[in-house]
Structures are given as C-alpha cells and as structure tokens.
Protein backbone atom coordinates (compact mmCIF):
# COMPACT_ATOMS: atom_id res chain seq x y z
CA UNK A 1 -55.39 -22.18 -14.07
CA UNK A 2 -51.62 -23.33 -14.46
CA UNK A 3 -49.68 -22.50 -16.77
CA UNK A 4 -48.79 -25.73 -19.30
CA UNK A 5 -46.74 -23.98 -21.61
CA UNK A 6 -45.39 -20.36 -22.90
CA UNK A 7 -48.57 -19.53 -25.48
CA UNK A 8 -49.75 -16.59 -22.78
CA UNK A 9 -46.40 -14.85 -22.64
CA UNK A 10 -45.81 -12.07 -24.95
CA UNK A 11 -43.26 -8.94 -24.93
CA UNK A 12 -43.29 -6.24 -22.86
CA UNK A 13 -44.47 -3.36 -24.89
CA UNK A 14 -44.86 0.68 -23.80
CA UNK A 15 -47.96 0.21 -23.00
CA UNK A 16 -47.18 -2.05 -20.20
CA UNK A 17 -45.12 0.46 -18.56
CA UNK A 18 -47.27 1.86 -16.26
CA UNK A 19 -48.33 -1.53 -14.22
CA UNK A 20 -44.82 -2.60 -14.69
CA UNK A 21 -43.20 0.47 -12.82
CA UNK A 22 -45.81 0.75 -10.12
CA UNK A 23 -45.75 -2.96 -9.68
CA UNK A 24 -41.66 -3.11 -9.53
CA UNK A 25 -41.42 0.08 -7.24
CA UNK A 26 -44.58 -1.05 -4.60
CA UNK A 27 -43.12 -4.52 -4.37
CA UNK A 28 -39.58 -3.45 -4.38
CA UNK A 29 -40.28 -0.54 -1.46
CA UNK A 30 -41.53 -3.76 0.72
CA UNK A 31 -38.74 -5.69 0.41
CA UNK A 32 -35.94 -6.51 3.25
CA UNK A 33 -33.71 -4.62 1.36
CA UNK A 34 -34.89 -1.05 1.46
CA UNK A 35 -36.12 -1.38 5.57
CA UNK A 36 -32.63 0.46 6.85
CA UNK A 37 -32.91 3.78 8.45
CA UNK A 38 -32.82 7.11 6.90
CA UNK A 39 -34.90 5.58 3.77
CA UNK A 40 -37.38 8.95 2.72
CA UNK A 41 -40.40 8.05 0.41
CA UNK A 42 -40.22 10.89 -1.91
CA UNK A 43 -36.03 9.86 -2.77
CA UNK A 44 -36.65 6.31 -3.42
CA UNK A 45 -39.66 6.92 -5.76
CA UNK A 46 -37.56 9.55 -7.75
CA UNK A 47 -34.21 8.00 -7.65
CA UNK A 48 -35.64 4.45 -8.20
CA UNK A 49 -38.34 5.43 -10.82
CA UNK A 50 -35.28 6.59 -13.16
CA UNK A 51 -33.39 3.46 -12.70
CA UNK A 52 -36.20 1.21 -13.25
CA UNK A 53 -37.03 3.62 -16.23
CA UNK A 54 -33.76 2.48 -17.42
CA UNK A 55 -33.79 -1.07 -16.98
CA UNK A 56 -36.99 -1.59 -18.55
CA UNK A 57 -35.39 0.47 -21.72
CA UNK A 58 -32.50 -1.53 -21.87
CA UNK A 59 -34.44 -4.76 -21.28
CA UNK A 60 -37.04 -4.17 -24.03
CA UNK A 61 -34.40 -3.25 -26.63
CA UNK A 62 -32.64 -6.63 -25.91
CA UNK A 63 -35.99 -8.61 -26.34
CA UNK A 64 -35.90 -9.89 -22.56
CA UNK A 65 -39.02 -8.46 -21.10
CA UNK A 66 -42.08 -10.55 -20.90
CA UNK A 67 -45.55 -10.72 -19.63
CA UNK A 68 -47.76 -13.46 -18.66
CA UNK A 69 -51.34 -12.97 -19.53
CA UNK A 70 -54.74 -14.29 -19.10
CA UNK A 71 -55.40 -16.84 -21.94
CA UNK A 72 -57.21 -14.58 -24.51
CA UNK A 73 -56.83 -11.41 -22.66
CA UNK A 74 -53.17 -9.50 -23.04
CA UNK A 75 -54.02 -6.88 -20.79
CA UNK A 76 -55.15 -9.03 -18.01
CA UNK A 77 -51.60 -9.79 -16.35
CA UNK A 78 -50.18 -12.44 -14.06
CA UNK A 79 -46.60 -11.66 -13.81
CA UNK A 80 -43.93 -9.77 -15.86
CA UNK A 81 -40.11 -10.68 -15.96
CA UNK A 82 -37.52 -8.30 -16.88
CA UNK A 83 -33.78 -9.22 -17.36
CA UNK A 84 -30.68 -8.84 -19.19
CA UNK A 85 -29.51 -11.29 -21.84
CA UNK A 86 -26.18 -10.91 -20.93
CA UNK A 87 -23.75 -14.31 -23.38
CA UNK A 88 -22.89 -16.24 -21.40
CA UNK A 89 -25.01 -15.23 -17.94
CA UNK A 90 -28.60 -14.35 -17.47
CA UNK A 91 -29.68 -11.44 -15.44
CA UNK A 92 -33.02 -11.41 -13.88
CA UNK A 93 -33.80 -7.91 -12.41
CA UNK A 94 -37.69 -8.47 -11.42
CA UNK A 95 -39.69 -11.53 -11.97
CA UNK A 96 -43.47 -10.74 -10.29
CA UNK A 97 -46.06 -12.93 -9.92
CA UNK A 98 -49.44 -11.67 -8.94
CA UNK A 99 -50.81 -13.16 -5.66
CA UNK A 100 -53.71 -14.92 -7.44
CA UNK A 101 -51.34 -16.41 -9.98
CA UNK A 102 -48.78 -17.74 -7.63
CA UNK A 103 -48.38 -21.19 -7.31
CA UNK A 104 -49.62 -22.16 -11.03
CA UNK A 105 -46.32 -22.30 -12.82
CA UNK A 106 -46.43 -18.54 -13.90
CA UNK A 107 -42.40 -17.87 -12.49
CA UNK A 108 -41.13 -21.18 -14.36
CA UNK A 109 -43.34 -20.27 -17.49
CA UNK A 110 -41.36 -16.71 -17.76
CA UNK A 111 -37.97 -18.09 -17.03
CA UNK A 112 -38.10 -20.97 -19.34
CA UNK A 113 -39.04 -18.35 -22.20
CA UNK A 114 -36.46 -15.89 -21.43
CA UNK A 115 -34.07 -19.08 -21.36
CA UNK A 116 -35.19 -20.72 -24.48
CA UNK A 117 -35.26 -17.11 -26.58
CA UNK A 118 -31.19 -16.96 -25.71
CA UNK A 119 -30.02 -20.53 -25.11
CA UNK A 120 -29.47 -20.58 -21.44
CA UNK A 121 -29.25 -23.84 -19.84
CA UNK A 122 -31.54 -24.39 -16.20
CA UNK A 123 -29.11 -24.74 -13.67
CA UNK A 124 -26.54 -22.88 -14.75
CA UNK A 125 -25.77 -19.45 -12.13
CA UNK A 126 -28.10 -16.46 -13.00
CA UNK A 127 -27.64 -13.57 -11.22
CA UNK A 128 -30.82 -11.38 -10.08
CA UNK A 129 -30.71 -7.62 -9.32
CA UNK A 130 -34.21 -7.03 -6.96
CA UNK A 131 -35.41 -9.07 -4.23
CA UNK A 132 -38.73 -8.88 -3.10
CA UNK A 133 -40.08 -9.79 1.05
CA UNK A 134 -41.63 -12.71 -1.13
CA UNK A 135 -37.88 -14.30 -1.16
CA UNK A 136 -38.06 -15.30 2.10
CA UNK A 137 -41.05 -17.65 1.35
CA UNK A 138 -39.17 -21.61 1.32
CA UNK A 139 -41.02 -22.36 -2.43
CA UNK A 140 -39.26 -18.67 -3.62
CA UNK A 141 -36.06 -19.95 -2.36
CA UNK A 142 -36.52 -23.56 -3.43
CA UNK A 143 -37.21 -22.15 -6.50
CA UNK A 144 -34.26 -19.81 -6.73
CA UNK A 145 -31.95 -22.65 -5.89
CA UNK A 146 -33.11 -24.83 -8.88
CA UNK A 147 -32.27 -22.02 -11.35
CA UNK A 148 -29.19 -21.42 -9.34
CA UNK A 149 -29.87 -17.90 -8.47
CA UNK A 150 -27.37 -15.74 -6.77
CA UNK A 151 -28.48 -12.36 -5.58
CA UNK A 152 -25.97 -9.55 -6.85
CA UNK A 153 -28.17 -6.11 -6.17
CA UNK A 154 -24.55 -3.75 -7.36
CA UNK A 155 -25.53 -4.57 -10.90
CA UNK A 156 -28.81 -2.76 -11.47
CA UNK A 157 -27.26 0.23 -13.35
CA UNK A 158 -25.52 0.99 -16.84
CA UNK A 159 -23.02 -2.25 -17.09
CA UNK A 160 -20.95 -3.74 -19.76
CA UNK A 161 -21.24 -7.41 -20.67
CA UNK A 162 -17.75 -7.18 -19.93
CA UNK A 163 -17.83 -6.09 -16.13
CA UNK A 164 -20.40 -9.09 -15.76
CA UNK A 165 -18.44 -12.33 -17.97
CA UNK A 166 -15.08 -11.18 -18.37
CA UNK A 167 -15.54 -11.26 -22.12
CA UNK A 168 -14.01 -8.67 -23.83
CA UNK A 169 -16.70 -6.93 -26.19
C-alpha cells in the first residue's frame, strides 16, 4: 500500500506521545551515534526522554509534527516526522518509518507535507538533528541527498531561529 498522496497524514496530537517517545528513544539508542564507550542505559533514557519531551513540545506548537496513518485508521501508524519550521531552513529532528511501511513512499509523503504547510522548496539544504543505524542503508542516503540533507546533531536543544539563519528575530 503506497502512499499516492498526503490524505493519511494528520498532526501529531498528545495522544501520540507515548509511541512517538518510545519509538524516537528505541530507534535513536540503536543508532551509530550513541555506540561510544561509557554510554549507561538508565542516563540516556532520562537525559534523552527530557529532550525529546522538549522537541516534541516545541514541534507541536509550531504545527510541524505529523503522522502517517493507515487509510481509515488514525491510530494505526506508519511513520511520524517531527521538525522545526525554522524561515528560511527546515529542521528535521526524527522522520520514522515503520519496517512494514518502508519502501511505499511513507518518508517522501511526510516531507512533502511538512514542506508544502511552510513553503520550503525540495532541494534546498535541510538540516536533521537524529540519525538512525537505518542511515547507512544506500535508499536512506539516496534519499537524504535528494532533499539535500546535512546532518547537524548540536542543534537538538532550545535554539533561536537566529543561531540557525542568521536572521535577526
């Protein structure tokens, strides 16, 4: 079942929360990223939990969290993306697609909403915040390329528009 245009994505709501965090912090625990030494369980889960906590606050407020449903059935998922709509620079900081959904347009589906709702152009540099072990597959990458993704994980906390663009609001 692919995904032909953006009629099964709706906003994040509270009540998404729950499979959103676990989701983020099991697939984010995997990645290449946190596999360095002295890493202990219980401090990532706390420390991260509050951060992602944060983000998905921040993101919601802003209108830039989205979820990719069954047709007909909102609480059957298939992927979630969660960014920042930052003016002139779009910030990704998860994009999941479940395992049984991959490959059916669900990724493309949730970036071309988020770019549509704040008039980002494909192609243009879009920064991402999390990577996942699933960015070393060659269709993530090729993927990544066409929406000319650069991987920037120092910008996952409280930022400024500012910090990010250079514009001075």
């Amino acid at each position: 079942m692919s995904v032909s245009d953006n009629s099964n994505i709706r906003p994040f709501t509270w009540g998404d929360r729950k499979y959103v965090l676990q989701s983020w912090l099991y697939d984010y625990q995997e990645s290449p990223a946190m596999k360095f030494p002295g890493l202990v369980n219980d401090d990532y889960f706390g420390y991260e939990h509050d951060t992602i906590a944060m983000l998905l606050e921040r993101s919601t407020k802003a209108g830039a969290a989205y979820l990719c449903c069954e047709p007909g059935r909102n609480h059957l998922f298939r992927g979630f993306l969660i960014a920042d709509p930052f003016e002139n620079l779009p910030c990704i900081h998860f994009l999941k697609v479940k395992k049984g959904a991959q490959g059916q347009g669900v990724a493309t589906a949730l970036m071309e909403r988020f770019y549509a709702d704040f008039g980002y152009t494909k192609g243009q540099n879009c920064i991402y915040t999390y990577g996942t072990a699933d960015m070393k597959k060659p269709w993530v990458r090729d993927s990544m390329k066409r929406w000319g993704m650069v991987y920037l994980p120092w910008l996952i906390g409280d930022i400024k528009v500012s910090q990010v663009t250079g514009d001075a609001k």
